[in-house]
Protein backbone atom coordinates (compact mmCIF):
# COMPACT_ATOMS: atom_id res chain seq x y z
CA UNK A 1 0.00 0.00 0.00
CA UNK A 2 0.94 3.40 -0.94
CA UNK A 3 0.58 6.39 1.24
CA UNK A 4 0.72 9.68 -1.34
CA UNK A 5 0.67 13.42 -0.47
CA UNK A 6 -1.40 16.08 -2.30
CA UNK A 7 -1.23 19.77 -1.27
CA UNK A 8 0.25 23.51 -2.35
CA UNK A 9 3.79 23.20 -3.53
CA UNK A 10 5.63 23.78 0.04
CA UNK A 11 2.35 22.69 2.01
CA UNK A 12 4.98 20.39 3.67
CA UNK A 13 4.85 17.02 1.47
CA UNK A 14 7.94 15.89 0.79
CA UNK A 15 9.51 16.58 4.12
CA UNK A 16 6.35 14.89 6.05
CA UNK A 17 6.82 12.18 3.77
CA UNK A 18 10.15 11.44 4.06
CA UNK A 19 9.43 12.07 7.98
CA UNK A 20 6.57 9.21 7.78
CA UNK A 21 8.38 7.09 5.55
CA UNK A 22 11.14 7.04 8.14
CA UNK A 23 8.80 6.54 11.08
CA UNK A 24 6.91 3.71 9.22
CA UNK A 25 10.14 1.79 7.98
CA UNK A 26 9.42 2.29 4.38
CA UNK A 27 10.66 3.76 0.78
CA UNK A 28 10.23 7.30 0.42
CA UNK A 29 9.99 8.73 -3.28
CA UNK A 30 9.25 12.05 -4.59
CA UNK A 31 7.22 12.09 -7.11
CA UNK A 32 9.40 15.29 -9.24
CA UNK A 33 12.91 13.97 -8.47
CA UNK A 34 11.41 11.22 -10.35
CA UNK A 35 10.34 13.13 -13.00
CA UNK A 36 13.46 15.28 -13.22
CA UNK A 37 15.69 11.90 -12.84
CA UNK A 38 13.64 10.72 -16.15
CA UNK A 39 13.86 14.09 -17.96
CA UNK A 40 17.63 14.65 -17.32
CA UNK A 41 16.85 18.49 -16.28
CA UNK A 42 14.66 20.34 -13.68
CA UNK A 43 11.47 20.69 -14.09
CA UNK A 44 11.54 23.95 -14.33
CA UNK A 45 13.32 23.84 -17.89
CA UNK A 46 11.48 21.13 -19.25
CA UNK A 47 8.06 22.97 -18.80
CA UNK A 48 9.60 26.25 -20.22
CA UNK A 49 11.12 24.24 -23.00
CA UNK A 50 8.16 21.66 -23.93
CA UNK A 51 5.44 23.14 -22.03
CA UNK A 52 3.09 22.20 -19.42
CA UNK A 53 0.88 19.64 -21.77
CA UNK A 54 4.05 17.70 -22.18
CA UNK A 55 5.46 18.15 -18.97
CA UNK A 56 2.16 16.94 -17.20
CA UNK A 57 2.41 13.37 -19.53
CA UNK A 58 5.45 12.96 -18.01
CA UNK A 59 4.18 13.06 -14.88
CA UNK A 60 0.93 11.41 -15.32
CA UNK A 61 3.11 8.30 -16.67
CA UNK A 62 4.95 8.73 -13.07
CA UNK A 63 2.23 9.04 -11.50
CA UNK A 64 0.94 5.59 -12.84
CA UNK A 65 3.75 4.04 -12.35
CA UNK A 66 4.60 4.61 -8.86
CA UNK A 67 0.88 4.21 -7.76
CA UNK A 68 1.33 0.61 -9.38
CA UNK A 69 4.26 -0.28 -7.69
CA UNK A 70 5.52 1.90 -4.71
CA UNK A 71 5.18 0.35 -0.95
CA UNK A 72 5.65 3.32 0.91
CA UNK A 73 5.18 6.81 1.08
CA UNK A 74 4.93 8.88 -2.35
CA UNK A 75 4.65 12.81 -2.53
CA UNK A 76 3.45 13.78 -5.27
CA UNK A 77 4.12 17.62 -6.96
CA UNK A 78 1.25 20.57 -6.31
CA UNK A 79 0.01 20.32 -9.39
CA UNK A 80 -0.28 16.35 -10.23
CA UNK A 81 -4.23 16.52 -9.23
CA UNK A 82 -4.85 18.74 -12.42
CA UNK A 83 -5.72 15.71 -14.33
CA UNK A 84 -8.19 13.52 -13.43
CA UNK A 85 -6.84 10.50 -14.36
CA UNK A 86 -4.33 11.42 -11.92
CA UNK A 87 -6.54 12.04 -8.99
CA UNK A 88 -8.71 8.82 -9.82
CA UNK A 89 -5.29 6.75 -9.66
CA UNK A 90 -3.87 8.01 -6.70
CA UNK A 91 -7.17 7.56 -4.96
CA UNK A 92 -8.06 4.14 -5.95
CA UNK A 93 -4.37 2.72 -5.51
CA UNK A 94 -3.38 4.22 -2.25
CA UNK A 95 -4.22 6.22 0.83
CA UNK A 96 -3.77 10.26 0.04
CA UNK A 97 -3.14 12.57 2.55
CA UNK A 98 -4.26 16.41 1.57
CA UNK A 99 -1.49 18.57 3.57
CA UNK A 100 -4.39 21.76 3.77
CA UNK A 101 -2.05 24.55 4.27
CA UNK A 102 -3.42 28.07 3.78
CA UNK A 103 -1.73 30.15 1.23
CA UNK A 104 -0.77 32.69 3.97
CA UNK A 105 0.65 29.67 5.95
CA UNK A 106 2.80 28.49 2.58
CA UNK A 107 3.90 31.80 1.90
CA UNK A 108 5.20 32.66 5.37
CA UNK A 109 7.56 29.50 5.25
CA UNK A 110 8.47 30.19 1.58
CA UNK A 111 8.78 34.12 1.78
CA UNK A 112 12.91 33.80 1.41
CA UNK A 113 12.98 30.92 -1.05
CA UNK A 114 14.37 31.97 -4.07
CA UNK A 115 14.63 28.55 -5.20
CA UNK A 116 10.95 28.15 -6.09
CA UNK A 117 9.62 29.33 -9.27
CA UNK A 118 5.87 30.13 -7.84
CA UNK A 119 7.07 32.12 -5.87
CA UNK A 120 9.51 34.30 -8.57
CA UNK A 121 6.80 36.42 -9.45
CA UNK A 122 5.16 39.82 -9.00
CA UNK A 123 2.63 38.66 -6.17
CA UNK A 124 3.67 35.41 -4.71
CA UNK A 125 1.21 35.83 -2.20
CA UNK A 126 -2.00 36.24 -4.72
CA UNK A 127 -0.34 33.37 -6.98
CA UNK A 128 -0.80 30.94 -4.11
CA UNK A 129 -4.39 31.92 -3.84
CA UNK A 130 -5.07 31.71 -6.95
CA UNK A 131 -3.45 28.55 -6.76
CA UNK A 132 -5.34 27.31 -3.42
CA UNK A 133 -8.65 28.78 -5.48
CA UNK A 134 -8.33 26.40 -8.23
CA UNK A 135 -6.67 23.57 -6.29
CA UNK A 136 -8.42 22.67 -2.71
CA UNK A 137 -11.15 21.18 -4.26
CA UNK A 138 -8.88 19.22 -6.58
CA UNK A 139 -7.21 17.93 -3.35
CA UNK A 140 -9.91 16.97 -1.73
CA UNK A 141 -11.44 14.99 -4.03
CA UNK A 142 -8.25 12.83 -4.31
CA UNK A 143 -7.87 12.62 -0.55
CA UNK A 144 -8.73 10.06 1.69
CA UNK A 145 -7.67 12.21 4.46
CA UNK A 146 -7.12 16.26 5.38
CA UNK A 147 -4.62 17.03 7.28
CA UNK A 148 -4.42 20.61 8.10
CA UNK A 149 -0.92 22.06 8.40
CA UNK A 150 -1.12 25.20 10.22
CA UNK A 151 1.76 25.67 12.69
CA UNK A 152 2.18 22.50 14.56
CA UNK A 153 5.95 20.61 14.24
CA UNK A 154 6.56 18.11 11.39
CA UNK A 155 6.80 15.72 14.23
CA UNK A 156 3.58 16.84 15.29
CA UNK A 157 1.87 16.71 12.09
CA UNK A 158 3.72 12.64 11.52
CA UNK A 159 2.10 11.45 14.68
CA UNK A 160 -1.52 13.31 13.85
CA UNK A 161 -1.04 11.21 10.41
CA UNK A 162 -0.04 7.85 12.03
CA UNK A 163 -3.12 8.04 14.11
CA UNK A 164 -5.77 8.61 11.25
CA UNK A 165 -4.25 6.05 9.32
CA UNK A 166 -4.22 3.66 12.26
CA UNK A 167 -8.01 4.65 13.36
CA UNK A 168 -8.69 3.69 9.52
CA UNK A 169 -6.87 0.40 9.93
CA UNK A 170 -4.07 1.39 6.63
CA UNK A 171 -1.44 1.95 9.02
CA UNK A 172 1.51 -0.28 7.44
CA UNK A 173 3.20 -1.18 10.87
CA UNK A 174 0.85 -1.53 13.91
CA UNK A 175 3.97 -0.73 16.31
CA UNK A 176 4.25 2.62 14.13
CA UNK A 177 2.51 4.62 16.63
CA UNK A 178 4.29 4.55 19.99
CA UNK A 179 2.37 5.51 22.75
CA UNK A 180 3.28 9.03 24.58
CA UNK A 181 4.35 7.29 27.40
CA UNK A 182 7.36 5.59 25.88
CA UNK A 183 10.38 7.12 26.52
């Protein structure tokens, strides 16, 4: 079983997922390494180069493929619930996680990032809610669960996530969750 996070590029995804993955004793993958491992360039050229038409098959073939054969926990790039076929996949094959973050919330962690092209533009903050406009319902049809983000710790936010999927009975390791009381 795979467990794959949805949400606003820097809603937390890949570092909660790698922080799960860890927790839960399983492979982590990231959904646009992938894609930029296959491509041989960032992303970021390829979809000024090709496009985004192209660069979305891309990652709709990624998508397929690690929802057929990933055991573990998958995160998945903001935009890879534009497509339907995408959001039907990830939904039927695994168990997806929304990470709801505001777009006030993403762009207070993001503010200094130069790294990210969303936010290289003339109104980052209106971008991500135009984004979140578009997007949150896009989410939450894929998703299984939502997990708000606001301010609580990544470790925070891991054991919130181990508990819904353990109430739900998709937890991958019973002896994931440790009680409080264990040192």
């Amino acid at each position: 079983m795979s467990i794959i996070f949805v949400g606003l590029p820097g809603s937390g995804k890949t570092t909660i997922g790698r922080q799960l993955a860890r927790r839960l004793s399983v492979p982590f993958v990231d959904s646009d390494h992938m894609i930029e491992h296959r491509l041989a360039c960032s992303i970021r050229e390829f979809f000024a180069r090709e496009g985004e038409d192209c660069f979305r098959d891309v990652e709709e073939a990624v998508i397929d493929e690690l929802t057929q054969g990933h055991q573990g926990v998958i995160a998945t790039g903001g935009g890879a619930v534009l497509r339907a076929v995408n959001r039907r996949l990830m939904h039927e094959r695994g168990q997806v996680i929304y990470l709801r973050s505001t777009p006030d919330d993403v762009f207070r962690r993001l503010r200094h990032d130069n790294a990210r092209p969303l936010l290289q533009v003339d109104d980052p903050l209106g971008r991500l809610r135009a984004l979140y406009e578009t997007r949150d319902p896009l989410y939450r049809e894929a998703a299984h669960f939502v997990i708000e983000t606001g301010r609580p710790s990544v470790a925070m936010l891991v054991n919130k996530i181990c508990m819904q999927l353990d109430l739900a009975g998709h937890l991958p390791m019973k002896d994931a969750v440790v009680p409080a009381s264990d040192p």
